[in-house]
N, C-alpha and C. Protein backbone atom coordinates (compact mmCIF):
# COMPACT_ATOMS: atom_id res chain seq x y z
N UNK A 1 85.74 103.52 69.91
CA UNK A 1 85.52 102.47 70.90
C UNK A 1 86.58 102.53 72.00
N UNK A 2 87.52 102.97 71.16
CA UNK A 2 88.66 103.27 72.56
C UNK A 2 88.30 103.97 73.79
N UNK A 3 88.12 105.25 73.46
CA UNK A 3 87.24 106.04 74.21
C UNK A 3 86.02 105.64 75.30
N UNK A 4 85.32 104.33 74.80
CA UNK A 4 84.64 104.15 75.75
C UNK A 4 85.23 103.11 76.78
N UNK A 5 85.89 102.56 76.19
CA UNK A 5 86.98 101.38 77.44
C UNK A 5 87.74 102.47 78.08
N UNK A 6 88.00 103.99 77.70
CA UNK A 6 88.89 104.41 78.62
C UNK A 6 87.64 105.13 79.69
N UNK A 7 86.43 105.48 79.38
CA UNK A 7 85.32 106.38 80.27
C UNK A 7 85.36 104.97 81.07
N UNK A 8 84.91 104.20 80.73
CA UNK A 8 84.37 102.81 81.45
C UNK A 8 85.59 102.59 82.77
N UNK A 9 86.79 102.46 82.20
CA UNK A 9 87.90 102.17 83.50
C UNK A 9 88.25 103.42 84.14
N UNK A 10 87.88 104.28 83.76
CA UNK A 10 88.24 105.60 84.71
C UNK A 10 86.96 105.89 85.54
N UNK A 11 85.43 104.95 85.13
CA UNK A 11 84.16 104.92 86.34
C UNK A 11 84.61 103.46 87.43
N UNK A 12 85.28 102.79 86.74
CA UNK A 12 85.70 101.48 87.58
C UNK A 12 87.03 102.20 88.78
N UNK A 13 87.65 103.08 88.27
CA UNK A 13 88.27 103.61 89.33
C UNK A 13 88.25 104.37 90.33
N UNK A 14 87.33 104.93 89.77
CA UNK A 14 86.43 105.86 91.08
C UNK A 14 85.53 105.21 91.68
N UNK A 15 84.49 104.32 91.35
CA UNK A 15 83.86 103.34 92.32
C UNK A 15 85.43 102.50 93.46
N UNK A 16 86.01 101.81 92.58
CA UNK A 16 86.76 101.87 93.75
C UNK A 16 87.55 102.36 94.56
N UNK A 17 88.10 103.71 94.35
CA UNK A 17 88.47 104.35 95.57
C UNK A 17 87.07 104.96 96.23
N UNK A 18 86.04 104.91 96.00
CA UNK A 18 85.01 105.63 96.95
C UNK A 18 84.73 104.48 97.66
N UNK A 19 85.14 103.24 97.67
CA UNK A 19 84.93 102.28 98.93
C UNK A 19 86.34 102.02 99.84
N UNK A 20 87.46 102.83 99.61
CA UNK A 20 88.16 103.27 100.47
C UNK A 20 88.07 104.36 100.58
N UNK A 21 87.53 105.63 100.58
CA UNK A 21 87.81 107.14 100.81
C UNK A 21 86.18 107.45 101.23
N UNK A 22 85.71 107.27 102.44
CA UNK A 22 84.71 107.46 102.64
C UNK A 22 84.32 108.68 102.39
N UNK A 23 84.91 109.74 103.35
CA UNK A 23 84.60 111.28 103.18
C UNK A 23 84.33 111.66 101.68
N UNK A 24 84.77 110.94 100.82
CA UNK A 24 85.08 111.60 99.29
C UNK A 24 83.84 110.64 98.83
N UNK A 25 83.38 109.61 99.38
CA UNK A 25 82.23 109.05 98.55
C UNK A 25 81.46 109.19 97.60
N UNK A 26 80.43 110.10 98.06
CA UNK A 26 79.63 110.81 96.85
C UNK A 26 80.56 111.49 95.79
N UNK A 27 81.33 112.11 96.17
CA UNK A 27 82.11 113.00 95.23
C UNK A 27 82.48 112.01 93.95
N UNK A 28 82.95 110.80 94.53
CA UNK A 28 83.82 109.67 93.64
C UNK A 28 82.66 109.02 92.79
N UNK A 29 81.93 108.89 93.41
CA UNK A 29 80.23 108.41 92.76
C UNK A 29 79.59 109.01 91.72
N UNK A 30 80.14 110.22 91.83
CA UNK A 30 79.68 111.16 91.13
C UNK A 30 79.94 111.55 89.71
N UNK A 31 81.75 111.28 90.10
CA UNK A 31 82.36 110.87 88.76
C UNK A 31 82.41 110.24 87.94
N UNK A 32 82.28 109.24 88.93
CA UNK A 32 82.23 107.34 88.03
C UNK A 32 80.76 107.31 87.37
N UNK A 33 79.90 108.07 88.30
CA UNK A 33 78.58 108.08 86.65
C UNK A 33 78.65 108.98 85.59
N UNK A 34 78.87 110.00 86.01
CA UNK A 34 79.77 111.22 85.11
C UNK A 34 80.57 110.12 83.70
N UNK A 35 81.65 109.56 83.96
CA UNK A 35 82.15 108.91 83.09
C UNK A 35 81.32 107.62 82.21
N UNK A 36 80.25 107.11 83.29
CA UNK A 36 79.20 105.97 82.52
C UNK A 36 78.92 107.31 81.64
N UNK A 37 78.43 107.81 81.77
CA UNK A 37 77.92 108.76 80.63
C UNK A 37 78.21 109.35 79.41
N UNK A 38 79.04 109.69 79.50
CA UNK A 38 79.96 109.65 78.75
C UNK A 38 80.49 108.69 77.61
N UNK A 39 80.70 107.55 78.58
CA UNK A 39 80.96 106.40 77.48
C UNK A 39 79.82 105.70 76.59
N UNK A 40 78.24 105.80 77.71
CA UNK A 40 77.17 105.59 76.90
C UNK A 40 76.69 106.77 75.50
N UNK A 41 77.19 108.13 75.89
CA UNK A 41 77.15 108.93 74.84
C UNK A 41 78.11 108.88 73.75
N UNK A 42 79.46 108.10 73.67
CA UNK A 42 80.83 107.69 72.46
C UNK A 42 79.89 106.41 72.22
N UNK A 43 79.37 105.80 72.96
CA UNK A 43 79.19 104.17 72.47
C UNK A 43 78.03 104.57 71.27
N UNK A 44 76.91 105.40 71.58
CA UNK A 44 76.08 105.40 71.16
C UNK A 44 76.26 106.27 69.58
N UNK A 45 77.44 107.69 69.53
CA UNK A 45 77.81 107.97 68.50
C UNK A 45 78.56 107.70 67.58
N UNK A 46 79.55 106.41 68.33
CA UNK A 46 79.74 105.10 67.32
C UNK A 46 78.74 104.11 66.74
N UNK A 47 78.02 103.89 67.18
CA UNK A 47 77.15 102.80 66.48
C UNK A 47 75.85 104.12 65.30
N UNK A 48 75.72 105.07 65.72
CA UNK A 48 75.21 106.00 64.73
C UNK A 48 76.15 106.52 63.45
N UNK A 49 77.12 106.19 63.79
CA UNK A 49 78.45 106.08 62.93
C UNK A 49 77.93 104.98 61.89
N UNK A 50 77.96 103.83 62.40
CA UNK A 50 78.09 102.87 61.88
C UNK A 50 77.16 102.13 61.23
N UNK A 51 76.06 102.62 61.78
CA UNK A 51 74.79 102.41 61.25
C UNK A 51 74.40 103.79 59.73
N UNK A 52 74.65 104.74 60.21
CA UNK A 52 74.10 105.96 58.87
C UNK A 52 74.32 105.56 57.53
N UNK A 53 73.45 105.55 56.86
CA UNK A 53 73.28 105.27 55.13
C UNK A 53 73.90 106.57 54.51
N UNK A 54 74.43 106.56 53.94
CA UNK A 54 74.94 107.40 52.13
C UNK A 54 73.92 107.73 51.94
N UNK A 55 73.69 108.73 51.06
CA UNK A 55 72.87 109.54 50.46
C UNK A 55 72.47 108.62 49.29
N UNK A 56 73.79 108.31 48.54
CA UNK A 56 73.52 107.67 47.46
C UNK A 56 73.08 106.61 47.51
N UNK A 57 72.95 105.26 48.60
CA UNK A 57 72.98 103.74 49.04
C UNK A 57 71.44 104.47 49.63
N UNK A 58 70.99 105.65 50.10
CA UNK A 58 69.10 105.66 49.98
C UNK A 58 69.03 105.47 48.67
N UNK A 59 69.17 106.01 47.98
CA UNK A 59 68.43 106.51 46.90
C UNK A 59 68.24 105.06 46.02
N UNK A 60 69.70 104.36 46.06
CA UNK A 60 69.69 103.53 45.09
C UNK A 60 68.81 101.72 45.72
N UNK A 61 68.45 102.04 46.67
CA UNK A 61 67.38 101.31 47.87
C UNK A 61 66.27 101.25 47.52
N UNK A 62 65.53 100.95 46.39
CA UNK A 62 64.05 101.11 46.57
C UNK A 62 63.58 100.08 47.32
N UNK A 63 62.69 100.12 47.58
CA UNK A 63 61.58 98.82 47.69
C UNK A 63 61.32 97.56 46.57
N UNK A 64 61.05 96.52 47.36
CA UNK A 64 61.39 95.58 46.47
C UNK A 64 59.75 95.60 46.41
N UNK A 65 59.82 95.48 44.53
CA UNK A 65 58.25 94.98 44.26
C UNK A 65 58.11 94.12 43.93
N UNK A 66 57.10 93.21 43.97
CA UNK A 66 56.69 92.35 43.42
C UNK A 66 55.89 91.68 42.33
N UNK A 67 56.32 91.43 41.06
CA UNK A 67 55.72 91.13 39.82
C UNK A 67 53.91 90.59 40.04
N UNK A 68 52.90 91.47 39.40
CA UNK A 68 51.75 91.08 39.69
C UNK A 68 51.85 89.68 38.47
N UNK A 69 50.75 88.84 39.04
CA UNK A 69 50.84 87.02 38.42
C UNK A 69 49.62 87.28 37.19
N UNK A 70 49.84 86.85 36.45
CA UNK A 70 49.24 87.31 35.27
C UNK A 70 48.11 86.27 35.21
C-alpha cells in the first residue's frame, strides 16, 4: 500500500508542475498517468493478495447443505 501512496504523489507532482511548465505539458501528463497506473496495478495486486484462498481453506469449504425434513 505504500507503494501506491508513493505512485499516487509522484502523479500529483507532475500534474502540478505541467500547469507551470507549459512546453513540458504533455510530457508531465504523461507521467502522472504513467504513475496512476501503476498504482492502480500495486492497488489491485494487493487486494488479490488479500483476497486469495489457501489451498487448504478451499478444500475444507464445502457447501453448506441442508438437512432434507423428514
Amino acid at each position: 500500500m505504500e507503494n501506491v501512496r508513493r505512485y499516487r504523489a509522484l502523479a500529483s507532482l507532475c500534474r502540478q508542475q505541467a500547469a507551470y511548465r507549459p512546453l513540458q505539458n504533455w510530457q508531465l501528463l504523461g507521467q502522472a498517468e504513467h504513475f496512476e497506473y501503476l498504482a492502480e496495478i500495486a492497488l489491485k495486486a494487493h487486494f488479490d493478495a488479500c483476497n486469495a484462498q489457501p489451498e487448504d481453506d478451499a478444500i475444507a469449504t464445502a457447501p453448506f447443505e441442508t438437512p432434507a425434513a423428514a
